[in-house]
Protein backbone atom coordinates (compact mmCIF):
# COMPACT_ATOMS: atom_id res chain seq x y z
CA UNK A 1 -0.94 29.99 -16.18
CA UNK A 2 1.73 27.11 -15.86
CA UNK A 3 0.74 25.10 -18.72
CA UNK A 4 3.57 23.03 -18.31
CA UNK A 5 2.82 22.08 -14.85
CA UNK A 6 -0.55 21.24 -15.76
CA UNK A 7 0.60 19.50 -18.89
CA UNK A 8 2.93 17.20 -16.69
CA UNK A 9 0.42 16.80 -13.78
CA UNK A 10 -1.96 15.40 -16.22
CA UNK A 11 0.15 13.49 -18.09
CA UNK A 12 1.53 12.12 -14.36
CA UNK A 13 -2.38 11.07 -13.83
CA UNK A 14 -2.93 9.69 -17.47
CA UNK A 15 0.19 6.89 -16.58
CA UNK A 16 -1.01 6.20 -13.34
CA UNK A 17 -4.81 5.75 -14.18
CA UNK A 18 -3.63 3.51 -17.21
CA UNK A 19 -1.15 1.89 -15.21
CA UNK A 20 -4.00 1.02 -12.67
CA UNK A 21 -6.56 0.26 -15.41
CA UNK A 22 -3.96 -2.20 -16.82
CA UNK A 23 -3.46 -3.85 -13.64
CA UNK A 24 -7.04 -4.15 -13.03
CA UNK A 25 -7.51 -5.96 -16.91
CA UNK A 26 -4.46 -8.12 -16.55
CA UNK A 27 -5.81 -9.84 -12.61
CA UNK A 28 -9.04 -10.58 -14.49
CA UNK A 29 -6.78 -12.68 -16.38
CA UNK A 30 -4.25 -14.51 -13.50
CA UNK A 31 -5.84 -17.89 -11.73
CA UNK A 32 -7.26 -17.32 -8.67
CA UNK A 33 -6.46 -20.26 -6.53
CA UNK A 34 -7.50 -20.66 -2.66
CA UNK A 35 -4.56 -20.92 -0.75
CA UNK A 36 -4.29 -23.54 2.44
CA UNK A 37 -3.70 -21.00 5.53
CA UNK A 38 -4.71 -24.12 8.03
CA UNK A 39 -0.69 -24.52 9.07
CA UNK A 40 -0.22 -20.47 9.24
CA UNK A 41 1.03 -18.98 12.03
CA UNK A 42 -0.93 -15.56 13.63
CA UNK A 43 1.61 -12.35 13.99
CA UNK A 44 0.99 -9.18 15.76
CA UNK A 45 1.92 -6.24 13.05
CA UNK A 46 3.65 -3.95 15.95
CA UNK A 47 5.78 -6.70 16.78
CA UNK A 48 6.84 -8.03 13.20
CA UNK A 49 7.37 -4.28 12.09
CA UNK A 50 7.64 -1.73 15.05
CA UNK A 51 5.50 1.02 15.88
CA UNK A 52 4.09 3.57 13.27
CA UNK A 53 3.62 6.80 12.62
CA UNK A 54 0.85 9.01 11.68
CA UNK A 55 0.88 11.31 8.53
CA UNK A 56 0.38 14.85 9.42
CA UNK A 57 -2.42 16.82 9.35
CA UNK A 58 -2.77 19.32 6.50
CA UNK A 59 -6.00 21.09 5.37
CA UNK A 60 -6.78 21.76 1.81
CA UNK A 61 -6.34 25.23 2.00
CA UNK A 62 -2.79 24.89 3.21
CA UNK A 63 -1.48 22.55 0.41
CA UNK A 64 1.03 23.80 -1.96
CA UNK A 65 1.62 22.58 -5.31
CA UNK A 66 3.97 20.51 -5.82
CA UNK A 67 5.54 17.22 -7.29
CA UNK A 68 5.35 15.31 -4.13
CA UNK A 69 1.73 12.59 -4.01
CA UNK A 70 -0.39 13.57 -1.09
CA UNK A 71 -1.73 9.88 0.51
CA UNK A 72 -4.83 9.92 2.30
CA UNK A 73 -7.30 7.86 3.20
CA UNK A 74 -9.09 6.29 0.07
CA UNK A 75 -9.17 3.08 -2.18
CA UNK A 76 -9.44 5.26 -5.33
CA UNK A 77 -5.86 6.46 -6.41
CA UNK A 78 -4.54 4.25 -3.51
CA UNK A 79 -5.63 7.20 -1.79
CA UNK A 80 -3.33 9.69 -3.79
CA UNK A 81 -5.39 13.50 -3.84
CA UNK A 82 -2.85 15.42 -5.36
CA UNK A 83 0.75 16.53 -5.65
CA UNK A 84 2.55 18.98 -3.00
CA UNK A 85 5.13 20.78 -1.99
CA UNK A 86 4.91 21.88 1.83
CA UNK A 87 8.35 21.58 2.83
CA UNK A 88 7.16 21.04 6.49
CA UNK A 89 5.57 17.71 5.73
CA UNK A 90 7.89 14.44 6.49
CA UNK A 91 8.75 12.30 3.32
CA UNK A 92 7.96 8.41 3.28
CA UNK A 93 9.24 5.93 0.75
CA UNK A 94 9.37 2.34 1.25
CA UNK A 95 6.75 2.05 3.33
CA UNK A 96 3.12 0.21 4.22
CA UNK A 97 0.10 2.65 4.52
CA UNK A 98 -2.87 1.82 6.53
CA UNK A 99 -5.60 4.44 6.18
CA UNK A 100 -8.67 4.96 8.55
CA UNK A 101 -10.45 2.62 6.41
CA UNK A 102 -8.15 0.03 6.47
CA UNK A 103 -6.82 0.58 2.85
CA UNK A 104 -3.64 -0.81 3.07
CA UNK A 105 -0.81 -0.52 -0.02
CA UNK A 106 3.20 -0.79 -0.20
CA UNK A 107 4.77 2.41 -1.22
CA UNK A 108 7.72 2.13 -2.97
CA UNK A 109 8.12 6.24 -3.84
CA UNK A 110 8.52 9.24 -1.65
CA UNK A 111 4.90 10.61 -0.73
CA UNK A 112 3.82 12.62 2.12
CA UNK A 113 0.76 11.39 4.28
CA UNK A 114 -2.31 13.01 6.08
CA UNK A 115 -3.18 12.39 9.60
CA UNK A 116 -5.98 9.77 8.57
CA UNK A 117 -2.77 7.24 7.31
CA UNK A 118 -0.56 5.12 9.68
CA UNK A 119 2.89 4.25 8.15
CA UNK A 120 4.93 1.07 8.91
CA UNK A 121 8.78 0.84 7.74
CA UNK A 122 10.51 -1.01 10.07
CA UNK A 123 11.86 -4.20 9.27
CA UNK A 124 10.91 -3.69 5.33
CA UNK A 125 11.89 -7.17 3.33
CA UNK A 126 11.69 -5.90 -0.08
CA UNK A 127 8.85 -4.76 -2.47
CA UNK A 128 8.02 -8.46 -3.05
CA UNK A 129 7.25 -9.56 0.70
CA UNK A 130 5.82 -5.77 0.99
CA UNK A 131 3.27 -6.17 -1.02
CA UNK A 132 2.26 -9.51 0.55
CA UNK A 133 2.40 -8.19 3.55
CA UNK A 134 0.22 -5.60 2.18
CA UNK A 135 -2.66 -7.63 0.80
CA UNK A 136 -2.82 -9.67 3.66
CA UNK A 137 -3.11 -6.39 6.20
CA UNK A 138 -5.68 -5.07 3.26
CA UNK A 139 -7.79 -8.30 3.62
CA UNK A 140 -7.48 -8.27 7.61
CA UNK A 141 -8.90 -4.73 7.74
CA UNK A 142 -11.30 -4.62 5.52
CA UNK A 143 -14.42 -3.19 6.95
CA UNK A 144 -13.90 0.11 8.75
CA UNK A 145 -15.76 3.23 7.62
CA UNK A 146 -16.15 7.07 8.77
CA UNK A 147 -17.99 5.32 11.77
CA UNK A 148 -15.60 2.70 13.23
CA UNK A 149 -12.14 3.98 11.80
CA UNK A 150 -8.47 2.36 11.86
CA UNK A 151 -6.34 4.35 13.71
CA UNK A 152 -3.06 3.58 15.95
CA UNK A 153 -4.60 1.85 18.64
CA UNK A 154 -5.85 -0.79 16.22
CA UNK A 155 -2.38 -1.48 14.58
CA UNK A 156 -0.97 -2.10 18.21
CA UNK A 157 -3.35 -4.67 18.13
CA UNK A 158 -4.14 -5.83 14.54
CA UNK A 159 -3.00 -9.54 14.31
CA UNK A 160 -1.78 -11.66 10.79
CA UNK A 161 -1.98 -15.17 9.48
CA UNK A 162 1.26 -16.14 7.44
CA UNK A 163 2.92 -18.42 6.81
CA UNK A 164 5.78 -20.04 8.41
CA UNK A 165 9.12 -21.79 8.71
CA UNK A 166 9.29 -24.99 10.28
CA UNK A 167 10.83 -22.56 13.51
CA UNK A 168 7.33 -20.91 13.48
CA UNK A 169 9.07 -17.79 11.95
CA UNK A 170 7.24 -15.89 9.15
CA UNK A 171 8.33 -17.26 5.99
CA UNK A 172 9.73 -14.34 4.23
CA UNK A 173 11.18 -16.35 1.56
CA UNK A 174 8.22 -18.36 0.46
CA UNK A 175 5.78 -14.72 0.50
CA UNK A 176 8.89 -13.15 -1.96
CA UNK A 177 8.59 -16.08 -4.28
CA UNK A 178 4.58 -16.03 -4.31
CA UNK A 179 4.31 -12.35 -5.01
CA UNK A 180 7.10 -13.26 -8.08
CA UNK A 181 5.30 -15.86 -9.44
CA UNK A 182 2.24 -13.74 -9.67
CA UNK A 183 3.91 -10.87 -11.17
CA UNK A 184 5.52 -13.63 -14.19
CA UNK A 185 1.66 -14.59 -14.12
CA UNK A 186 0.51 -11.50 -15.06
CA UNK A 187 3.25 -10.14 -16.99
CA UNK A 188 3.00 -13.55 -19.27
CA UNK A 189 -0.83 -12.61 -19.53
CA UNK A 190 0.25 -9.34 -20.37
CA UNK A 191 2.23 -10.21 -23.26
CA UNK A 192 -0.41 -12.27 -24.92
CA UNK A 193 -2.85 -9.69 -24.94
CA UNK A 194 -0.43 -6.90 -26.50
């Protein structure tokens, strides 16, 4: 056996399950205010960031090990199964994932997806706007299950509220500087309770 493998691959888990558990501690924490969305402006996702693609399909019995996260669809994880290796898979970083239950996260590492996750890349801000780009998506497609699933055709129609410039433009600037102020939020939390 590989004990080292197994020693890092659990060790890999251990930060990202405390990382997560952290997280989860530190929002319980942060203000939640209700935001005025009255004056925001409604945005088609194919048309603010291009078409996407579709991870690739890729049966359990055909996964290699590897060092690579496998996304697919799941809350739990953020819908990381496991680490792989298939060389034939394409590599994503930078990205938003929608999965066929309309779990929706920015990816800001190289990953491989299933078929049952869309990927969006195109016209990317920065990690800041992505992940408020991200929660809004996540709140917008809540609601899908085994039943009634998110797939492509929805994302060619899946429509936004943001907010906006006084041109009607999305207002990339003021999302960057919300998802900032949160993170100071929490991180300030953070450092009173360590």
């Amino acid at each position: 056996p590989d004990w080292q493998y197994m020693e890092d691959y659990m060790r890999n888990i251990e930060v990202r399950v405390s990382d997560s558990i952290s997280k989860l501690e530190s929002a319980q924490g942060v203000e939640n205010s209700k935001i005025d969305v009255s004056s925001w402006g409604t945005f088609e996702l194919r048309k603010l960031f291009g078409a996407c693609k579709k991870g690739s399909r890729l049966v359990q019995a055909e996964r290699i090990d590897g060092d690579v996260p496998l996304v697919t669809a799941g809350y739990e994880n953020v819908g990381i199964t496991s680490n792989i290796g298939n060389t034939n898979m394409e590599v994503f970083k930078d990205c938003i994932t929608i999965d066929m239950f309309g779990n929706c996260f920015y990816r800001d590492y190289k990953f491989n997806a299933d078929d049952n996750v869309l990927i969006f890349a195109e016209n990317i801000k920065n990690k800041y706007v992505s992940m408020y780009i991200a929660g809004v998506v996540g709140k917008a497609t809540s609601g899908y299950d085994y039943t009634n699933q998110y797939r492509i055709n929805n994302y060619n129609r899946q429509e936004i509220k943001l907010p906006t410039t006084s041109s009607g433009n999305p207002d990339w600037l003021y999302m960057e500087n919300y998802m900032k102020a949160l993170e100071t939020k929490v991180n300030d939390f953070l450092d009173k309770t360590t």
